[in-house]
Protein backbone atom coordinates (compact mmCIF):
# COMPACT_ATOMS: atom_id res chain seq x y z
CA UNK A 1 -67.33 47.86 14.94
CA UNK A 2 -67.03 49.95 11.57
CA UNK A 3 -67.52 46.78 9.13
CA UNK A 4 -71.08 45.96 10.31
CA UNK A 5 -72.39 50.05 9.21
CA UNK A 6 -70.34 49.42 5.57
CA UNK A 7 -71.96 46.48 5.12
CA UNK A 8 -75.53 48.33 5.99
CA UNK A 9 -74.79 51.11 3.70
CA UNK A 10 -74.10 48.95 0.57
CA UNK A 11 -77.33 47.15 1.26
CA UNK A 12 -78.95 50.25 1.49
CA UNK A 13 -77.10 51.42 -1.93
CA UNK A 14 -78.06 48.24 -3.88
CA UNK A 15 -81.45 48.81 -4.90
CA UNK A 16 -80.13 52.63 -5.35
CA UNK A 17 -77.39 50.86 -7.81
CA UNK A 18 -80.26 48.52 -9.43
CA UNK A 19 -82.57 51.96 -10.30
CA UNK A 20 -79.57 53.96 -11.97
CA UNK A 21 -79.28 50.46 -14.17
CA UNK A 22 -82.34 50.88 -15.76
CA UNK A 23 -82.63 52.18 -19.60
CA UNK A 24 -85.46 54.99 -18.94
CA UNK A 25 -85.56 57.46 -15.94
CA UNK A 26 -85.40 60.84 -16.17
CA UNK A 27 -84.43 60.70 -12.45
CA UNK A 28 -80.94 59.60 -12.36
CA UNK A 29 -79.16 63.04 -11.64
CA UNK A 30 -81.50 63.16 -8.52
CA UNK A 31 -80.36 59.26 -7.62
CA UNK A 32 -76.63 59.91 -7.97
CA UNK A 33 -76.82 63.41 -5.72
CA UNK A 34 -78.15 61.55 -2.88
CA UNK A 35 -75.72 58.48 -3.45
CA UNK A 36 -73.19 60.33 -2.92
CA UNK A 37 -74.43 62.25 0.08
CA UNK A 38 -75.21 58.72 1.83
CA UNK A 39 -71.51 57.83 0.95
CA UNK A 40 -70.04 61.09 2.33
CA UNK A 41 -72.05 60.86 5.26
CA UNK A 42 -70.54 57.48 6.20
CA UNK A 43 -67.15 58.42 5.32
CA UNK A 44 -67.33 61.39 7.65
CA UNK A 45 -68.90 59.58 10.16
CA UNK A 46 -66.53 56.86 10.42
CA UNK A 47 -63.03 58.05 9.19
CA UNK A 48 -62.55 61.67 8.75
CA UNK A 49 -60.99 63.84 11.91
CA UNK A 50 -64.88 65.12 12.16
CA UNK A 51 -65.54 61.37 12.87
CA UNK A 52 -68.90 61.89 15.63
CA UNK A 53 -69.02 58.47 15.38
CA UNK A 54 -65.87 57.37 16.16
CA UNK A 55 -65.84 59.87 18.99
CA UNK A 56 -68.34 58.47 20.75
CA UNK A 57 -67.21 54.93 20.38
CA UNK A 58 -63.67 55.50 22.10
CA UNK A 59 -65.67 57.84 24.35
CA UNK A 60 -67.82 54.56 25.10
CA UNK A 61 -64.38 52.41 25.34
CA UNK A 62 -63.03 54.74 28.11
CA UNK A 63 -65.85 54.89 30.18
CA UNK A 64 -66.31 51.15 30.11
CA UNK A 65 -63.07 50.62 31.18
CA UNK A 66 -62.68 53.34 33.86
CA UNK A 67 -65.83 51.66 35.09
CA UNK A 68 -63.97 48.52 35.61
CA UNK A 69 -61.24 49.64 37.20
CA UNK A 70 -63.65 51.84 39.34
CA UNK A 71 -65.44 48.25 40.57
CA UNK A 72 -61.99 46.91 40.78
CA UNK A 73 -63.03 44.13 37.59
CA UNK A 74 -61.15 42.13 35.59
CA UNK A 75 -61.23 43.92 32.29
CA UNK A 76 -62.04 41.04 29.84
CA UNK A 77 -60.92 40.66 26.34
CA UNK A 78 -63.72 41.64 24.33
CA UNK A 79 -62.67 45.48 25.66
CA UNK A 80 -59.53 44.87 24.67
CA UNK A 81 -60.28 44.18 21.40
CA UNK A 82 -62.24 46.95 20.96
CA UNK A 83 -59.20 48.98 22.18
CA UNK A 84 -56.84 47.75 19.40
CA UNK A 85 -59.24 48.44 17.13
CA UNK A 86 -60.68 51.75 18.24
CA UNK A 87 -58.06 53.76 19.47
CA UNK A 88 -54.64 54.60 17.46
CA UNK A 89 -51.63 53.18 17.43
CA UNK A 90 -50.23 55.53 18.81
CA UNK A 91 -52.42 56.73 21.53
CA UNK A 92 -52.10 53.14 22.82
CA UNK A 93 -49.70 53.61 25.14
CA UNK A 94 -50.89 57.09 26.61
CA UNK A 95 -53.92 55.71 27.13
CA UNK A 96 -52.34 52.13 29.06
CA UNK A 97 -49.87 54.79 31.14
CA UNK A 98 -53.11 56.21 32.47
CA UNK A 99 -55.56 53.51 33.24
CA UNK A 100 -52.07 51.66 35.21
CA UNK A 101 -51.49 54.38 37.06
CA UNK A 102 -55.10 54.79 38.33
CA UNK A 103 -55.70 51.49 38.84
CA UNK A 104 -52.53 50.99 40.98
CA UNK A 105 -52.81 54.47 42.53
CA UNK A 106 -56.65 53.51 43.19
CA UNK A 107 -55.87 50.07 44.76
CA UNK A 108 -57.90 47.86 41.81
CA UNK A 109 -55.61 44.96 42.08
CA UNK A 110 -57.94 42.87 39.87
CA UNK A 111 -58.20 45.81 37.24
CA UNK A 112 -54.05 46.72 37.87
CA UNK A 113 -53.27 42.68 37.34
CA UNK A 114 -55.52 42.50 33.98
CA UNK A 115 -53.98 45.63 32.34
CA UNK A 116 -50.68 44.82 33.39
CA UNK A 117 -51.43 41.51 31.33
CA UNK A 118 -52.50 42.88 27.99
CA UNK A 119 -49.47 46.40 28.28
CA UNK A 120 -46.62 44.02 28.39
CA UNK A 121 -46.46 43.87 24.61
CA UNK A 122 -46.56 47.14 24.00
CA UNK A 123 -43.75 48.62 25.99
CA UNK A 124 -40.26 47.46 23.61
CA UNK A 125 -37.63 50.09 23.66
CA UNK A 126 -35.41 49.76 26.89
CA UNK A 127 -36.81 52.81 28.49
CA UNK A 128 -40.38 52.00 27.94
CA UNK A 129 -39.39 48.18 29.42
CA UNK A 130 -38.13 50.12 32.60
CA UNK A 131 -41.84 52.01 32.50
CA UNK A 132 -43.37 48.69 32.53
CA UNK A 133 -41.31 47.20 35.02
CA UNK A 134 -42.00 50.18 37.52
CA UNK A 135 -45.69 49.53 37.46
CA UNK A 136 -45.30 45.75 38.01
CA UNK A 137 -43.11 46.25 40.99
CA UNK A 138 -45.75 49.29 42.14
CA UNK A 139 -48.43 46.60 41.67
CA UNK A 140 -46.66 43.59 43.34
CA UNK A 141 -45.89 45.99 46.66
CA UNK A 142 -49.49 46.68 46.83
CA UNK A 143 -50.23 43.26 46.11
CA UNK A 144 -47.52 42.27 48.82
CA UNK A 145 -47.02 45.06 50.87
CA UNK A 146 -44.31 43.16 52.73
CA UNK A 147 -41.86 43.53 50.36
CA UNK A 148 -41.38 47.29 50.55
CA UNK A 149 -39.71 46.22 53.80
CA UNK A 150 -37.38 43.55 52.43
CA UNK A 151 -33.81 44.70 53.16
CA UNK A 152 -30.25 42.96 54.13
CA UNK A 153 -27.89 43.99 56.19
CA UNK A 154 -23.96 42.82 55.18
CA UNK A 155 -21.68 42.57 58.15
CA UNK A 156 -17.85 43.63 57.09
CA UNK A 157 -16.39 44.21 60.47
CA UNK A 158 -14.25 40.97 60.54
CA UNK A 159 -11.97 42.84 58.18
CA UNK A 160 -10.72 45.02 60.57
CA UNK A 161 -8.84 41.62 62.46
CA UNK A 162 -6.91 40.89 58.78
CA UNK A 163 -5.53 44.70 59.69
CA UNK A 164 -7.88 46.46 56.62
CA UNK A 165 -9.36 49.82 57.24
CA UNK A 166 -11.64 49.30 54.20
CA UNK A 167 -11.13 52.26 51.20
CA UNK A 168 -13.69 50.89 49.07
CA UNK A 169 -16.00 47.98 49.30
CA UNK A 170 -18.51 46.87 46.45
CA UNK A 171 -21.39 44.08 47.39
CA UNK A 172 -23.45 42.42 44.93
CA UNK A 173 -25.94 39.52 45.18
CA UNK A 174 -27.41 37.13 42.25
CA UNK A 175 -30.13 34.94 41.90
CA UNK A 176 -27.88 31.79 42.50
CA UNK A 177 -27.50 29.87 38.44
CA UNK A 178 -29.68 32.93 37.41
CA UNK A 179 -29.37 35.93 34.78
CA UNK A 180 -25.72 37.26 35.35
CA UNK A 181 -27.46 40.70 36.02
CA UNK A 182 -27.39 41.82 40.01
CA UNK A 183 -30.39 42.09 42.36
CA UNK A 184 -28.72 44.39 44.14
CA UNK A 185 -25.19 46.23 43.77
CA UNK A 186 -24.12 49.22 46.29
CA UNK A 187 -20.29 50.23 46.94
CA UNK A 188 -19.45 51.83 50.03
CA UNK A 189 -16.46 52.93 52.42
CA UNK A 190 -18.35 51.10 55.50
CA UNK A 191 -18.10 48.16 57.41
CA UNK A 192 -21.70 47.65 57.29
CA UNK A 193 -23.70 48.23 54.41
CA UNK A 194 -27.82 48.03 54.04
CA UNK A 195 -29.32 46.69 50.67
CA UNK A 196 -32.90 47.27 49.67
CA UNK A 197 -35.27 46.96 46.29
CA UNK A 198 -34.04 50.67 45.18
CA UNK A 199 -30.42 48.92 45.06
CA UNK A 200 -31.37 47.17 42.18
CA UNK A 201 -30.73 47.56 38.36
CA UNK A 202 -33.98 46.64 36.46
CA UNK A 203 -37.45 47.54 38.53
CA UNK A 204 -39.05 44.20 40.06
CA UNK A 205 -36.26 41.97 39.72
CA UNK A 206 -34.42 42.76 42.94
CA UNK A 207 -34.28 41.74 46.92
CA UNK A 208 -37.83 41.98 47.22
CA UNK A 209 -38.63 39.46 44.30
CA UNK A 210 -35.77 36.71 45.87
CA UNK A 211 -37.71 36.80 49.49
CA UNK A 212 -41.23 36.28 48.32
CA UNK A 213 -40.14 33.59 45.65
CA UNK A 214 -37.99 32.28 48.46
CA UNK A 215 -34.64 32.23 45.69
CA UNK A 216 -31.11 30.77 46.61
CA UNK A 217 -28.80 33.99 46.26
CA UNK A 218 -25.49 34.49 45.41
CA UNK A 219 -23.46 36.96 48.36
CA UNK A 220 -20.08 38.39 46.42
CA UNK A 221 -18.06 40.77 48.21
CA UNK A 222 -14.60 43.01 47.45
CA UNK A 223 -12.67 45.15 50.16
CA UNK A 224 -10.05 47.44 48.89
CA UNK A 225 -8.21 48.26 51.81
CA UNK A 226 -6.00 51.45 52.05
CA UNK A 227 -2.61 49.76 52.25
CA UNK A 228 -3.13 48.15 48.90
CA UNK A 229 -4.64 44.78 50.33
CA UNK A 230 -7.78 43.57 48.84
CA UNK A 231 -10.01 40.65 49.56
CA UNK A 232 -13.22 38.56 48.29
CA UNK A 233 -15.79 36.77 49.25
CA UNK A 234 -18.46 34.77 47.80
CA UNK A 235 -21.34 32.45 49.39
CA UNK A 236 -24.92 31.67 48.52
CA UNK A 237 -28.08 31.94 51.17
CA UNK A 238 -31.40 31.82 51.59
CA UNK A 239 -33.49 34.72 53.12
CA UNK A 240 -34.97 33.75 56.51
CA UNK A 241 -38.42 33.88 55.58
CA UNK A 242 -40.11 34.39 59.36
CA UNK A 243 -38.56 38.28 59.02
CA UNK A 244 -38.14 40.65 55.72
CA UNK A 245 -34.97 42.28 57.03
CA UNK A 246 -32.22 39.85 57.29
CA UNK A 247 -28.34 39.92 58.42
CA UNK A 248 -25.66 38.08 57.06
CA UNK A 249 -21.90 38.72 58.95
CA UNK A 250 -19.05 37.65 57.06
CA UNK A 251 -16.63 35.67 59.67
CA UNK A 252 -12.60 36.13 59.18
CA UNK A 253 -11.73 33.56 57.98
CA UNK A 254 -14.29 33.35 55.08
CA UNK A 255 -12.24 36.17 53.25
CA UNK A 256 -9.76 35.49 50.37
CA UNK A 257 -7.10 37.50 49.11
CA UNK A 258 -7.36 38.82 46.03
CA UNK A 259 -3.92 38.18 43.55
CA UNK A 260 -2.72 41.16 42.30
């Protein structure tokens, strides 16, 4: 946007150039006072902190965007472009933070889906990755409002026949031959424990993501009981699709002692 006015100014400044060139004027003190007004003008206009210009270009930006995500539009590259180039570094993100969280707070799913899109490269560190992944997993329950109700239910009553009043018990499921990272972990002193999307570790990859992709899981249990005793247990599943909240009851004789 900036190259098109520098190129406009050193036409304008060639004939300017040409004049000053030639052996007799008595005018060139004149010449050079408003050459270097022109060029101060453009400086100011374009990169000093006074920049009007530039103002009123990001001003431009903002409002074209809001606009889209007002409409609910896809916001297309070209405004993207003009985003890397317009507003700095690092503003970037500020400005991302906001139009995600009005777009998703809004309900723009088209405008949410096309931001979330183009901020992915810009969130790195590992806390600005969890930022990210919070506004994907706000956008996907709004896209799929069924999976703010995706929850499972782990039976541990068998135990109690294998004579273990349970001291500590720790559940954890996987995405069966996935990442080694949990979908959902939660340790507990019950027989019956409930697991949910705020069980997992990283935002978006969790219960909620296994029952819409319809994912093999891993089920691994441990019971500590209070005489000393503990046992495992370890079995993949699928969710039962036709319902978001699922049981799964482990029998008695699917436990295994744990070697000391």
């Amino acid at each position: 946007m900036i190259l098109p006015y520098i190129a406009i100014t050193i036409l304008f400044l060639l004939p300017i150039i040409a004049f000053l060139f030639r052996q007799v004027t008595n005018l060139k003190g004149v010449v050079i006072g408003i050459t270097v007004f022109i060029i101060s003008a453009v400086l100011v206009a374009y990169f000093s902190s006074f920049s009007f210009i530039g103002n009123y270009q990001i001003s431009s930006l903002n409002n074209k965007i809001i606009q889209k995500i007002l409409n609910n539009n896809e916001i297309e590259d070209d405004l993207f472009s003009e985003f890397d180039l317009l507003v700095p570094l690092e503003d970037q993100k500020i400005w991302l933070v906001k139009y995600l969280n009005k777009s998703i707070s809004d309900k723009k799913i088209k405008s949410a889906e096309s931001l979330i899109a183009f901020s992915e490269p810009f969130f790195q560190t590992n806390e600005e990755k969890l930022v990210f992944y919070n506004f994907y997993t706000m956008l996907r329950d709004l896209k799929f409002p069924i999976s703010k109700e995706v929850a499972l239910m782990v039976d541990l009553s068998s135990i109690g026949s294998l004579e273990c009043s349970i001291l500590e018990s720790e559940i954890e499921v996987y995405i069966n031959n996935g990442p080694e990272i949990p979908i959902a972990s939660k340790k507990s002193d019950l027989d019956k424990i409930l697991l949910d999307s705020s069980h997992s570790l990283i935002p978006g990859f969790d219960l909620s993501s296994a029952y819409l992709n319809n994912e093999e899981m891993l089920l691994e249990a441990e019971i500590l009981c209070e005489n000393g005793v503990s046992y495992s247990f370890e079995s993949t599943f699928f969710f039962i699709i036709s319902s978001p909240i699922n049981d799964y009851k482990i029998e008695t004789n699917q436990w295994s002692t744990v070697t000391q």
